[in-house]
C-alpha atoms as a PDB file:
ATOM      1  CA  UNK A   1      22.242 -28.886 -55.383  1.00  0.00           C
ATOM      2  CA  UNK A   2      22.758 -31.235 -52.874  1.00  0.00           C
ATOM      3  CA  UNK A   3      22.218 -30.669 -48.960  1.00  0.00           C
ATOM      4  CA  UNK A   4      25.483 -31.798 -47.278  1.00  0.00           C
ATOM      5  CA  UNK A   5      24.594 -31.988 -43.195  1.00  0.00           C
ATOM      6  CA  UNK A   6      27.598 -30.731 -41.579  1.00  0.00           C
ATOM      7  CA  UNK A   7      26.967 -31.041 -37.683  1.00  0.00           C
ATOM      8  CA  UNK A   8      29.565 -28.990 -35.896  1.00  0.00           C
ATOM      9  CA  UNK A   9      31.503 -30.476 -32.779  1.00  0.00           C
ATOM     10  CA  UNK A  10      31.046 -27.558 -29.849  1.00  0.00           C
ATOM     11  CA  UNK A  11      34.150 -27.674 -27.937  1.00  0.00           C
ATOM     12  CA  UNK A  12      34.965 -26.035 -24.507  1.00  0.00           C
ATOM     13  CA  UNK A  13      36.624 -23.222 -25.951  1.00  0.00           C
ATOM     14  CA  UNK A  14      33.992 -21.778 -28.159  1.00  0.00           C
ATOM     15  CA  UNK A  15      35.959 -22.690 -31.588  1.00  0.00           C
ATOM     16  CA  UNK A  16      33.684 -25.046 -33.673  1.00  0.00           C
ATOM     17  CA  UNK A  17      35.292 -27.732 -35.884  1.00  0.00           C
ATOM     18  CA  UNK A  18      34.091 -29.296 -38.985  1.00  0.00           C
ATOM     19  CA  UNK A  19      35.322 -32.947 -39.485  1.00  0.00           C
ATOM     20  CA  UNK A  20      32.725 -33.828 -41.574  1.00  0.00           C
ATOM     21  CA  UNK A  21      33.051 -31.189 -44.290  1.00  0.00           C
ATOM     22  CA  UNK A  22      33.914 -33.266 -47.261  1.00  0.00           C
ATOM     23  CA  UNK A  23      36.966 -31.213 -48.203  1.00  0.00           C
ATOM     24  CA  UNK A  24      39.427 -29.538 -46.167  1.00  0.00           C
ATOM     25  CA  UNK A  25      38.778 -25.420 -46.142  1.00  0.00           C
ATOM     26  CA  UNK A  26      41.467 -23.406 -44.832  1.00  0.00           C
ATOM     27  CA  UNK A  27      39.401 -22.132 -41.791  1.00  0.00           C
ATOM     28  CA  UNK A  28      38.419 -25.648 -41.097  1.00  0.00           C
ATOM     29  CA  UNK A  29      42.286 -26.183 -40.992  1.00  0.00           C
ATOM     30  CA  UNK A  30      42.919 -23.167 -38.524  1.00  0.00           C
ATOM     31  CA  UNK A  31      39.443 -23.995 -36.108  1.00  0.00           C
ATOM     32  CA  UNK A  32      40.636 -27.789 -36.216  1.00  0.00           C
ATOM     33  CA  UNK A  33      44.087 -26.785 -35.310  1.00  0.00           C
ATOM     34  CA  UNK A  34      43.176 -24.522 -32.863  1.00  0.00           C
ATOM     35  CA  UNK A  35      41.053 -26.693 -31.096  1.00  0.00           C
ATOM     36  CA  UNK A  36      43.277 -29.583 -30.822  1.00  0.00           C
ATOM     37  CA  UNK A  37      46.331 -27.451 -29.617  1.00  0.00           C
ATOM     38  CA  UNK A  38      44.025 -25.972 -26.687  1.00  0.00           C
ATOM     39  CA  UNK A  39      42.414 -29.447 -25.919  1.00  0.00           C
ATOM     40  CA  UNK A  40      46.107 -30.911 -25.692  1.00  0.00           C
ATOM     41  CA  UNK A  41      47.474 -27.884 -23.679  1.00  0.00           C
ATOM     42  CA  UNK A  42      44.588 -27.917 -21.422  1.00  0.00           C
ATOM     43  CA  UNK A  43      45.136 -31.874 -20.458  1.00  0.00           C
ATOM     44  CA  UNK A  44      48.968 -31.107 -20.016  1.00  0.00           C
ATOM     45  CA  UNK A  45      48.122 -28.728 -17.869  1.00  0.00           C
ATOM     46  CA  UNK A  46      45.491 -30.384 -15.651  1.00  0.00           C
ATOM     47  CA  UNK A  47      47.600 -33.869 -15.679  1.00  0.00           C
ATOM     48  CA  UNK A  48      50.820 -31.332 -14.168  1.00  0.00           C
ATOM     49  CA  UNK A  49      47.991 -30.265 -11.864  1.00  0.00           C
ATOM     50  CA  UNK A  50      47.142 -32.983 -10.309  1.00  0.00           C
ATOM     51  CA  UNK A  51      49.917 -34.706 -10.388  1.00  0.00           C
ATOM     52  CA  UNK A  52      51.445 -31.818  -8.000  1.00  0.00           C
ATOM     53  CA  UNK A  53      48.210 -32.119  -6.129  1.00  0.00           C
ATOM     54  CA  UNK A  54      48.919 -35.899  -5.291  1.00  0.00           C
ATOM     55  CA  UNK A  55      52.919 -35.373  -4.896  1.00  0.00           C
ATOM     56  CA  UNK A  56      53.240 -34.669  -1.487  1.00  0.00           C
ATOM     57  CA  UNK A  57      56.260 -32.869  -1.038  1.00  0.00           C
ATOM     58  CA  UNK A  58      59.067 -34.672   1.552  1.00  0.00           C
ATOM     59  CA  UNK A  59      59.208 -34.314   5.457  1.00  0.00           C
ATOM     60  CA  UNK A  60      62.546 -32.678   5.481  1.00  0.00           C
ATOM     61  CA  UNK A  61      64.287 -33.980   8.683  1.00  0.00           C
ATOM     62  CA  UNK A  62      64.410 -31.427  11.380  1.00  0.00           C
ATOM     63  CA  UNK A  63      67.788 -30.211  12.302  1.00  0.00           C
ATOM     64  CA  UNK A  64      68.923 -32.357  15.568  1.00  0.00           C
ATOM     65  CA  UNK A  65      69.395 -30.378  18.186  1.00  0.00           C
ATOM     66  CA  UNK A  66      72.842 -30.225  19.528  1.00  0.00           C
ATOM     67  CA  UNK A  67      73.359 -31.203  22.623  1.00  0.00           C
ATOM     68  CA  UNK A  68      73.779 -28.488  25.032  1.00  0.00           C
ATOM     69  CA  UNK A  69      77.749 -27.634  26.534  1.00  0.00           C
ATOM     70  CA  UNK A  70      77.376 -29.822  29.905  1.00  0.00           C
ATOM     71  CA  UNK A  71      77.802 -27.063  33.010  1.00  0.00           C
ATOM     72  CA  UNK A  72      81.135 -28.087  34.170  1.00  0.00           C
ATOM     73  CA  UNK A  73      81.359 -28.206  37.745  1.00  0.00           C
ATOM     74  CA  UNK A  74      83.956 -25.801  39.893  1.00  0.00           C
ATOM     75  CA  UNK A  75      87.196 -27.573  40.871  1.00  0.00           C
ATOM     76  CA  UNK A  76      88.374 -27.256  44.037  1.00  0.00           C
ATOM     77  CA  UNK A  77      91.886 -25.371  44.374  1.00  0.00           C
ATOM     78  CA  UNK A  78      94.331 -28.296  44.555  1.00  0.00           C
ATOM     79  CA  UNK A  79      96.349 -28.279  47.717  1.00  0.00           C
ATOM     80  CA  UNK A  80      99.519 -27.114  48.325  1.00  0.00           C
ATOM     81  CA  UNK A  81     102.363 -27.711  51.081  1.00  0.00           C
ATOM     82  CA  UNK A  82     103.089 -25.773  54.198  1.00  0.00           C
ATOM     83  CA  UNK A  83     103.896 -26.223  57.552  1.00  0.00           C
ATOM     84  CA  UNK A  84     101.790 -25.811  60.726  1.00  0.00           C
ATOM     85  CA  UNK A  85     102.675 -24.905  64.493  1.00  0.00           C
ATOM     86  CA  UNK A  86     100.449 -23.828  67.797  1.00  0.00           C
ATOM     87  CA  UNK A  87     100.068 -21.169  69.993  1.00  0.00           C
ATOM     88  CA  UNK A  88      97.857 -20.059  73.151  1.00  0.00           C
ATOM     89  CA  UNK A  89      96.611 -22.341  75.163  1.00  0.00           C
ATOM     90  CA  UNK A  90      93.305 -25.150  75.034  1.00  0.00           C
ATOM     91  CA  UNK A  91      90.543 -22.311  75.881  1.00  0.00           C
ATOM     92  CA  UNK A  92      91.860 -20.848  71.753  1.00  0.00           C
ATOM     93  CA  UNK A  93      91.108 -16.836  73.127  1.00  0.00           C
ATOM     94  CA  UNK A  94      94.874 -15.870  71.474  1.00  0.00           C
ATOM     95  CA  UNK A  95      92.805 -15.538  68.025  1.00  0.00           C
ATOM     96  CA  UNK A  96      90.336 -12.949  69.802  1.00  0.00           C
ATOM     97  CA  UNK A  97      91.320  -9.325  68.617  1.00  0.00           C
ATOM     98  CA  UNK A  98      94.580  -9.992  67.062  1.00  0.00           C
ATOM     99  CA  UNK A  99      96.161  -8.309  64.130  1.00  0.00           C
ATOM    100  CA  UNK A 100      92.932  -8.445  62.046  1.00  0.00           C
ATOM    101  CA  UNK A 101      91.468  -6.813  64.685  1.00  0.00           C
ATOM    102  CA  UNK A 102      87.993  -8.995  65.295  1.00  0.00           C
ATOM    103  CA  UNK A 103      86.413  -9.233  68.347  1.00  0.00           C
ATOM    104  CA  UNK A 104      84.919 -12.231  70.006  1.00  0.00           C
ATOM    105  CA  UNK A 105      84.839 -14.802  67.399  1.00  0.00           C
ATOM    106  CA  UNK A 106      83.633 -17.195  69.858  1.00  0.00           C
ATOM    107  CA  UNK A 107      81.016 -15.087  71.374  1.00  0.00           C
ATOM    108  CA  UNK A 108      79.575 -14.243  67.733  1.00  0.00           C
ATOM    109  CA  UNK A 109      79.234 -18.077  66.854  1.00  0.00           C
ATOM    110  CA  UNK A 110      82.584 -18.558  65.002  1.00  0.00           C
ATOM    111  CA  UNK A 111      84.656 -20.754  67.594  1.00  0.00           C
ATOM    112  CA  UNK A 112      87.927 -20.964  68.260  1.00  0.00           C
ATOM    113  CA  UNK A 113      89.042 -22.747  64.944  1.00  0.00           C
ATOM    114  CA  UNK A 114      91.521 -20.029  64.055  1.00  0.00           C
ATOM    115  CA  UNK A 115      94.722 -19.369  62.435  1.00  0.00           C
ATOM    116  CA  UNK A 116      97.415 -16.612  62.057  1.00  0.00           C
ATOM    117  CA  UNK A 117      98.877 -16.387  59.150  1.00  0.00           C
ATOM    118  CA  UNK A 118     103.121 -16.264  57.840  1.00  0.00           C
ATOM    119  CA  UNK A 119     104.005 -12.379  55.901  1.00  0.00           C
ATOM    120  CA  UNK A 120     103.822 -14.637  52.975  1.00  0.00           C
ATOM    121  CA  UNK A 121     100.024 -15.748  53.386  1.00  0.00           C
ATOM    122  CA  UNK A 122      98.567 -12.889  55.434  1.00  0.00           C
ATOM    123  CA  UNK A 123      99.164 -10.139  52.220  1.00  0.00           C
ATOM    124  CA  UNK A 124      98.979  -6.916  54.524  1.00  0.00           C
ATOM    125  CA  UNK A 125      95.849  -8.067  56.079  1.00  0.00           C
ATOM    126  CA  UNK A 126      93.884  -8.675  52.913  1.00  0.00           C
ATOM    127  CA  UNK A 127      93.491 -12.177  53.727  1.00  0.00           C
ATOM    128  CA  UNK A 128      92.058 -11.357  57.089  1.00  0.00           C
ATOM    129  CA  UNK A 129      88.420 -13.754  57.088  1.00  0.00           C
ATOM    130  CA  UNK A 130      89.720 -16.161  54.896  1.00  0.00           C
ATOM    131  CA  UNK A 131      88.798 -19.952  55.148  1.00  0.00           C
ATOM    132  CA  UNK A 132      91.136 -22.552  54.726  1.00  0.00           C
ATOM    133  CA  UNK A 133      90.857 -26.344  54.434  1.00  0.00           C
ATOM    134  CA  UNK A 134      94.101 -27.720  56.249  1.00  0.00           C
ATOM    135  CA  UNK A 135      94.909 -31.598  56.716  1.00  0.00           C
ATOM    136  CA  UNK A 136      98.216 -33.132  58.633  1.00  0.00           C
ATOM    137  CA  UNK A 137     100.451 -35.152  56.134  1.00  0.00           C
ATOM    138  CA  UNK A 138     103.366 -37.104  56.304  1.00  0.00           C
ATOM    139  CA  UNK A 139     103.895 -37.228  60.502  1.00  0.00           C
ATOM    140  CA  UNK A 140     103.353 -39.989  62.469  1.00  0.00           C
ATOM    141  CA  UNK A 141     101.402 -38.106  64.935  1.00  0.00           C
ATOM    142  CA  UNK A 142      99.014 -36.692  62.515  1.00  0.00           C
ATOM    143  CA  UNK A 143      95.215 -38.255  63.329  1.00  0.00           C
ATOM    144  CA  UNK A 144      94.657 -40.021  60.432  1.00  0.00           C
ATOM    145  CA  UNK A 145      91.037 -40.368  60.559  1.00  0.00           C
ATOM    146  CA  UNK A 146      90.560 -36.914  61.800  1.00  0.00           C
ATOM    147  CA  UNK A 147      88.183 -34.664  58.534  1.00  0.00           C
ATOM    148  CA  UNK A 148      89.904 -32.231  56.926  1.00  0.00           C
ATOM    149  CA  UNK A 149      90.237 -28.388  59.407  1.00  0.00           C
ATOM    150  CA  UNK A 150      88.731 -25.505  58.152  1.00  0.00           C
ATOM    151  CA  UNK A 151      90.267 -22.425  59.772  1.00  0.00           C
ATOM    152  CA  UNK A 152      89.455 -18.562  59.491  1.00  0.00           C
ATOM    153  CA  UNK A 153      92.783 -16.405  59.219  1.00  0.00           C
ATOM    154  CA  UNK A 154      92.112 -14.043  61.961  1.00  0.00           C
ATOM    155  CA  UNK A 155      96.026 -13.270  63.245  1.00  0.00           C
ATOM    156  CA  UNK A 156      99.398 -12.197  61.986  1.00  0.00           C
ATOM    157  CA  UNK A 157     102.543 -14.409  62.570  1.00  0.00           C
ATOM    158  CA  UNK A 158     105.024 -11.931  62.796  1.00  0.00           C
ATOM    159  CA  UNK A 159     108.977 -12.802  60.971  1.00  0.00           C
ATOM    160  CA  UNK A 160     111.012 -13.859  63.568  1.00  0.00           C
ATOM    161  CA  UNK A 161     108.334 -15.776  65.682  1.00  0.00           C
ATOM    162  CA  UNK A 162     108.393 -19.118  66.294  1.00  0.00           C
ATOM    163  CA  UNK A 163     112.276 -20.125  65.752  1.00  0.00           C
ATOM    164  CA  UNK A 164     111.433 -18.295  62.114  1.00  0.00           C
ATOM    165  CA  UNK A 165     108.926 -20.360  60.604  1.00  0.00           C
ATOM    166  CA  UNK A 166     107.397 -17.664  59.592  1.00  0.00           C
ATOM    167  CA  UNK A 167     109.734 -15.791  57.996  1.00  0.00           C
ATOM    168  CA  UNK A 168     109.216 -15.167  54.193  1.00  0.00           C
ATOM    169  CA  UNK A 169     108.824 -16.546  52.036  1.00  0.00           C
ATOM    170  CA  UNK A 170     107.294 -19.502  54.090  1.00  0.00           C
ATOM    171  CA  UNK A 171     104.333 -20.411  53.700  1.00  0.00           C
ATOM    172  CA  UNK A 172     102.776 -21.553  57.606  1.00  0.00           C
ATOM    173  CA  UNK A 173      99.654 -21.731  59.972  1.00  0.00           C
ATOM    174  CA  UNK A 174     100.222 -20.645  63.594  1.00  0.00           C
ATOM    175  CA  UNK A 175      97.154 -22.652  64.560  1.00  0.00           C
ATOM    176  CA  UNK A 176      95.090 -22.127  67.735  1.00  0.00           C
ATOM    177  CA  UNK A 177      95.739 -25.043  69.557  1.00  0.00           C
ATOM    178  CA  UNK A 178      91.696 -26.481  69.571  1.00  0.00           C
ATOM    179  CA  UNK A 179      92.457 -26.217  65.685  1.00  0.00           C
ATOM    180  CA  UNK A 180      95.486 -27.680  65.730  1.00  0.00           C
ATOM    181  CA  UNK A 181      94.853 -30.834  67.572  1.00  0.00           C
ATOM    182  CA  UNK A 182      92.078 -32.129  65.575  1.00  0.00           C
ATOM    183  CA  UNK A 183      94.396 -32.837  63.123  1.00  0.00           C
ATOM    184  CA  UNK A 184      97.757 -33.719  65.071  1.00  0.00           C
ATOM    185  CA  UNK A 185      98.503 -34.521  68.380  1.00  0.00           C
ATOM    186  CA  UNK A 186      99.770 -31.882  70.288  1.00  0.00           C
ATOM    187  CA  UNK A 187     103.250 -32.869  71.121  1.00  0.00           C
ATOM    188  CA  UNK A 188     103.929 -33.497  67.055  1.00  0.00           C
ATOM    189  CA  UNK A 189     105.200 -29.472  67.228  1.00  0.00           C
ATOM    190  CA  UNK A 190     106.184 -28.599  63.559  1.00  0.00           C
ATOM    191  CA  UNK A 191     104.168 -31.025  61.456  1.00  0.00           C
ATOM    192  CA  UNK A 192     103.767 -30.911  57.491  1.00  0.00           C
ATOM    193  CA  UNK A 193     100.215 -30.146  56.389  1.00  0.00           C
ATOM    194  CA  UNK A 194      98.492 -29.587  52.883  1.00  0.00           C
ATOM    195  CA  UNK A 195      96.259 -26.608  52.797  1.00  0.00           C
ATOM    196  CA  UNK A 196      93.678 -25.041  50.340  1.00  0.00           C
ATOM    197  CA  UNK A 197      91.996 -22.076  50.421  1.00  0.00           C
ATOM    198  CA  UNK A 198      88.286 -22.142  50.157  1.00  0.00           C
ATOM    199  CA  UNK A 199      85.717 -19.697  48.139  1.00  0.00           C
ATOM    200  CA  UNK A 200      84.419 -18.037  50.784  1.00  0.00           C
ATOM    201  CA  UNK A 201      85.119 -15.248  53.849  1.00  0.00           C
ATOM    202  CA  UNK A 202      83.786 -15.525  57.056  1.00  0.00           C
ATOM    203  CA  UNK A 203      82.635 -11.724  57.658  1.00  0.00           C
ATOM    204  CA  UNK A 204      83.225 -10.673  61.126  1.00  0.00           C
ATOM    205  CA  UNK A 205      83.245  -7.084  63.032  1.00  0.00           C
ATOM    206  CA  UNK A 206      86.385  -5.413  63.719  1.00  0.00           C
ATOM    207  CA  UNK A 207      87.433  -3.298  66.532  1.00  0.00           C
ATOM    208  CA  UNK A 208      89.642  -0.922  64.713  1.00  0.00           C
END
């Protein structure tokens, strides 16, 4: 009988395979087969492995970041046309207690830069504090490097005042006449102006 030295090839799996037994057995076959099938799976598998490993996935881009809606800035009202007369004398008291009813405007700090206001501007007194921005246009007396006025409605001009400028549905500043000739010389009488009124009130104590 002859000794045939088979030496068996221990693989990592525990399946031993017999390549040198001199003719093929069926379980020889199957370990063999076995073996080889694992071997190849396990290399696929660490080769995917490490391939992912070394695959660094991409730096998506960030989303941009939208610019923000710029804060628009508040217009201005645009100005509008009227017409602009005088009253009371250079000392500017007439605008003291009128149909507002305020008190000392000049005493509290608010001067005399006053106004009374046409039916059609003065809204049943709700426009009593209100500041307008007035400026003389298109007179030849008007100062043309004279700022821009800014009056507080403290007076009514009553229809039928003042040859009827300020009937409705004019629109028309009685001035006091320290507010009117900063703008205009006094002698220019009825002069065209362009007025706008401004965002704010002037607050002031009344006596009624």
């Amino acid at each position: 009988m002859i000794n045939i030295n088979i030496k068996p090839i221990q693989n990592p799996y525990n399946l031993v395979c017999y390549p040198s037994l001199p003719m093929a057995s069926s379980l020889n076959v199957i370990i063999c087969s076995h073996w080889f099938l694992l071997l190849i799976s396990s290399c696929s598998y660490a080769n995917m492995i490490n391939h992912v490993s070394r695959t660094k996935h991409p730096n998506h881009p960030k989303h941009p970041n939208h610019p923000k809606h710029p804060n628009h800035p508040k217009q201005p009202p645009t100005w509008k046309n009227a017409l602009a007369t005088y009253y009371g004398g250079p000392e500017g008291t007439q605008g003291m207690g009128g149909a507002c009813g305020y008190e000392d405007v000049k005493q509290k700090g608010y001067g005399v830069q006053t106004t009374a206001l046409s039916q059609a501007l003065f809204n049943n007194g709700q426009t009593c504090g209100a500041c307008f921005e007035i400026k003389c246009v298109n007179n030849r007396l008007c100062k043309p490097r004279s700022p821009p006025l800014i009056v507080t409605a403290t007076n009514f001009c009553q229809p039928g005042s003042h040859g009827g400028w300020c009937n409705p549905p004019n629109e028309h500043f009685d001035l006091s006449q320290p507010s009117f000739v900063q703008i205009a010389e006094h002698q220019a009488g009825v002069t065209p102006i362009q007025y706008r009124r401004l965002l704010y009130y002037k607050w002031l104590s009344t006596s009624f």
